[in-house]
Protein backbone atom coordinates (compact mmCIF):
# COMPACT_ATOMS: atom_id res chain seq x y z
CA UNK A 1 -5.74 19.88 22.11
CA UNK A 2 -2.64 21.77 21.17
CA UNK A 3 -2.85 25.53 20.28
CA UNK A 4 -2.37 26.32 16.79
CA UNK A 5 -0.14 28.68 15.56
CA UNK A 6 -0.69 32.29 15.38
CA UNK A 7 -0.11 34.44 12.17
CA UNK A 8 2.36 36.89 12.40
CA UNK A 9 3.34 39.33 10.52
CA UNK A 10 6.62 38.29 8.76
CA UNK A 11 6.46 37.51 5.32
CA UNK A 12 8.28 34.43 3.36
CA UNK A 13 10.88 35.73 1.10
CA UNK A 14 10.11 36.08 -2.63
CA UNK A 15 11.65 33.05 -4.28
CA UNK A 16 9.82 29.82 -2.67
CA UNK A 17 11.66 26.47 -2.29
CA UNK A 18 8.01 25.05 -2.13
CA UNK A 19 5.25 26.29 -4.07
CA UNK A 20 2.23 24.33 -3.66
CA UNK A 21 -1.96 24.18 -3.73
CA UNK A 22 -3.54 21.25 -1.67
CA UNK A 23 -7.25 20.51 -3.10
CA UNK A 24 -10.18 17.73 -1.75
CA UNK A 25 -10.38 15.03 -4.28
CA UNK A 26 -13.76 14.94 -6.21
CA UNK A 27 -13.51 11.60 -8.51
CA UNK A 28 -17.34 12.30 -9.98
CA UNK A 29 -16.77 15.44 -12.61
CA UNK A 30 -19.43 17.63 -13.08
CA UNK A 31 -20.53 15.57 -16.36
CA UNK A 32 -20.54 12.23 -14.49
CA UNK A 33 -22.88 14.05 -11.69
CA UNK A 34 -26.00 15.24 -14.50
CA UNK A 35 -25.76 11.27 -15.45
CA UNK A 36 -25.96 10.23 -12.34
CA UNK A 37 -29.41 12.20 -11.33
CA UNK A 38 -30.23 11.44 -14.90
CA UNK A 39 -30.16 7.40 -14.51
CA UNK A 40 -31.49 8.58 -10.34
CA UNK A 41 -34.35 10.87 -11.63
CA UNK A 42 -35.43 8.13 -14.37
CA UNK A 43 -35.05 4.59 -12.02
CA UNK A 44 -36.90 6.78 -9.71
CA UNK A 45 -39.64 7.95 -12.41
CA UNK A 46 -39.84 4.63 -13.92
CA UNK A 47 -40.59 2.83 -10.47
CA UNK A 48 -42.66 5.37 -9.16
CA UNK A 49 -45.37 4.87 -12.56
CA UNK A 50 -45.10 1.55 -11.84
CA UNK A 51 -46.76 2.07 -8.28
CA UNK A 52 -49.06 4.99 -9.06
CA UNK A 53 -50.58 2.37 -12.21
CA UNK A 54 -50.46 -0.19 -8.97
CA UNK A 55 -52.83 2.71 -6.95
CA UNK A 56 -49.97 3.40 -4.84
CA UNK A 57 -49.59 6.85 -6.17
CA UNK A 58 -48.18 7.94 -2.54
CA UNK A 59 -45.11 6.43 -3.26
CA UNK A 60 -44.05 8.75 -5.99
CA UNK A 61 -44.20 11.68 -3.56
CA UNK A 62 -41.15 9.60 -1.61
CA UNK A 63 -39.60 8.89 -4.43
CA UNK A 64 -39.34 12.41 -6.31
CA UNK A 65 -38.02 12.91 -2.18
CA UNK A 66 -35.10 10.38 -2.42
CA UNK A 67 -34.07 12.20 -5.50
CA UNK A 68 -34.01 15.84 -4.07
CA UNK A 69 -32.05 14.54 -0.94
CA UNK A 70 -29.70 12.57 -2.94
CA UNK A 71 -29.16 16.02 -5.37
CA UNK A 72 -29.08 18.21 -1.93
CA UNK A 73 -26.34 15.90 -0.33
CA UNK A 74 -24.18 16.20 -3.92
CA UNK A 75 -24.27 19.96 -4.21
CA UNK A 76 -23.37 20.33 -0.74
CA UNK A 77 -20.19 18.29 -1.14
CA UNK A 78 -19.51 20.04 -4.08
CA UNK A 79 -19.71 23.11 -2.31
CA UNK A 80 -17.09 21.53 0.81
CA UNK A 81 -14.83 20.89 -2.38
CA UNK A 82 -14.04 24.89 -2.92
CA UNK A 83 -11.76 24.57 0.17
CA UNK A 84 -8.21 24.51 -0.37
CA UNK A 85 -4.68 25.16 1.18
CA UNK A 86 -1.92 26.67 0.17
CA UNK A 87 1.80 26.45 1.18
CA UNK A 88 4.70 28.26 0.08
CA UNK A 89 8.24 27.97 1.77
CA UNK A 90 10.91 30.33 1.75
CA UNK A 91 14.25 30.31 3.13
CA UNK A 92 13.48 30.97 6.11
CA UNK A 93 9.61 30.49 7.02
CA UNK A 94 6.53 28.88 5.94
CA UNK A 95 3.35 30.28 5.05
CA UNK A 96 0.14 28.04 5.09
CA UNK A 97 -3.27 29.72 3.54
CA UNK A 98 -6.51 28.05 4.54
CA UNK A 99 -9.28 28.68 2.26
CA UNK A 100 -12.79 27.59 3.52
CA UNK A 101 -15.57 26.54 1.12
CA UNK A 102 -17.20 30.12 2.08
CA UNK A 103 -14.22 31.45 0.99
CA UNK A 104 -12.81 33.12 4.38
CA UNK A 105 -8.79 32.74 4.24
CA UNK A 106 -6.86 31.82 7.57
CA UNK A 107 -3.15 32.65 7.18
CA UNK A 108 -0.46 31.09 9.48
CA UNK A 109 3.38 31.89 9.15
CA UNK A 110 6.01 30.05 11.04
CA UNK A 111 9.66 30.03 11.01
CA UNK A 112 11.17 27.37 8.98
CA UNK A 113 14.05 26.61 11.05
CA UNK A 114 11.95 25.84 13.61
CA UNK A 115 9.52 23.60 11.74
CA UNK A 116 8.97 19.84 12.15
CA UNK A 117 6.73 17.43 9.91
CA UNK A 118 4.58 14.99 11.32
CA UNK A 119 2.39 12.34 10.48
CA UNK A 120 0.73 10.88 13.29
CA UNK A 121 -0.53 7.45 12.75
CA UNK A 122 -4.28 6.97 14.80
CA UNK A 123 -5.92 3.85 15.14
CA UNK A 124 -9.18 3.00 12.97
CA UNK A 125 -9.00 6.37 12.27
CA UNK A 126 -7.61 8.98 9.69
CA UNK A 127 -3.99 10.03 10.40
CA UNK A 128 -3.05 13.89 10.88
CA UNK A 129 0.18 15.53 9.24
CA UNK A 130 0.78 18.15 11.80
CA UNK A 131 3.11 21.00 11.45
CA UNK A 132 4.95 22.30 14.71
CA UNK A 133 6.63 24.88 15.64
CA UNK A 134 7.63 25.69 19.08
CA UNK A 135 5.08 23.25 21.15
CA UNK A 136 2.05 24.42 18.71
CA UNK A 137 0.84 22.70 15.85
CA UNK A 138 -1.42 23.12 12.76
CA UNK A 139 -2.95 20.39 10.90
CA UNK A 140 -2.74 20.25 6.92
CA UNK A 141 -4.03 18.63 4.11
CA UNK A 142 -6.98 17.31 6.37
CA UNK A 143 -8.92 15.50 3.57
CA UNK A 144 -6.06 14.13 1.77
CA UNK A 145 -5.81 10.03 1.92
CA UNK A 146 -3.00 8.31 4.03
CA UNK A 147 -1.08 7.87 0.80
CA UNK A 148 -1.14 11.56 0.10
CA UNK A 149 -0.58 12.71 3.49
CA UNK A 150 2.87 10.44 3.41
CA UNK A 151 3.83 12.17 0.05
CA UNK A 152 3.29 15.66 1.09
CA UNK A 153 5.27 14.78 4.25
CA UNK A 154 8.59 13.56 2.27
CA UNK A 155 8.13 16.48 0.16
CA UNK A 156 7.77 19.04 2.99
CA UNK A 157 10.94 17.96 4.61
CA UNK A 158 12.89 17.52 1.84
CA UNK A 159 11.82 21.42 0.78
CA UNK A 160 12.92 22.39 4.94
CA UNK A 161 15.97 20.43 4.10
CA UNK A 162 16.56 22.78 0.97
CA UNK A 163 15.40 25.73 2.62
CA UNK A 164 18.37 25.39 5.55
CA UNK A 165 21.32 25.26 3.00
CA UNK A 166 23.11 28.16 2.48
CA UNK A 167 22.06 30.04 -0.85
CA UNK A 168 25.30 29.01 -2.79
CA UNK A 169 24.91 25.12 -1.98
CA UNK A 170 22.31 23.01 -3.41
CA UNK A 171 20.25 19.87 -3.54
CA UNK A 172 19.33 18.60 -6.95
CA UNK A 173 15.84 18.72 -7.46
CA UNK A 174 14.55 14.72 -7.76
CA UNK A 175 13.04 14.02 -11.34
């Protein structure tokens, strides 16, 4: 497993090429989640009368169950989704900000000219975009999708590609 790498204590210049903020995708709002454990809670209330007028009144106890685990398992991936990343590149280094769902911050700043993208394909399972620096790496954008991942790549080495030029050349900014 490769060594990721170390903060130090150099700072990116001021005026970022890249500015950007890397969140988990939630596709169920907070709206669509009280309907969902709304139609949950009253399936599981309707079939659970149904058995207690049937004398199998145990079965509501399970089912009042299923509905606490399945509200448990939702609040706890809402909770994962408060991670995020940051990354902001400068002229002449890159600064990556891990923020954990408990809110502790990880900072990592590496040199841009020594910076390579990569997005390493892995069978039947989820690729890795990998940033390296000197033989160590650090992995980004973790729970993005493959399509995302590829994006985020492009855009990270067309913003290293920017970040190189000399301050009085330019690369137009795509549309």
């Amino acid at each position: 497993m490769e060594q990721p790498i170390a903060m130090t204590g150099s700072e990116p210049e001021e005026t970022p090429v890249l500015d950007l903020v890397l969140y988990p995708h939630r596709s169920l709002t907070p709206q669509g989640f009280l309907v969902l454990m709304g139609v949950i809670a009253g399936l599981s209330f309707t079939i659970g009368l149904v058995f207690f007028l049937l004398g199998a009144w145990p079965i509501v106890g399970f089912l009042g169950l299923d509905v606490a685990v399945i509200y448990l398992a939702f609040r706890l991936n809402y909770r994962a989704a408060r991670a995020y990343e940051t990354i902001r590149l400068s002229g002449n280094a890159l600064e990556v900000v891990k923020i954990d769902a408990r809110g502790r911050r990880r900072r990592y700043v590496m040199p841009s000219a020594w910076l390579r993208v990569d997005v390493e394909q892995r069978p039947r399972r989820a690729s890795r975009l990998t940033l390296r620096s000197r033989g160590r790496g650090l992995e980004i954008g973790a729970f993005l999708g493959q399509e995302e991942k590829d994006g985020l790549a492009n855009v990270l080495r067309d913003g290293l590609r920017r970040a190189a030029l000399p301050p009085h050349l330019s690369i137009p900014e795509p549309n």
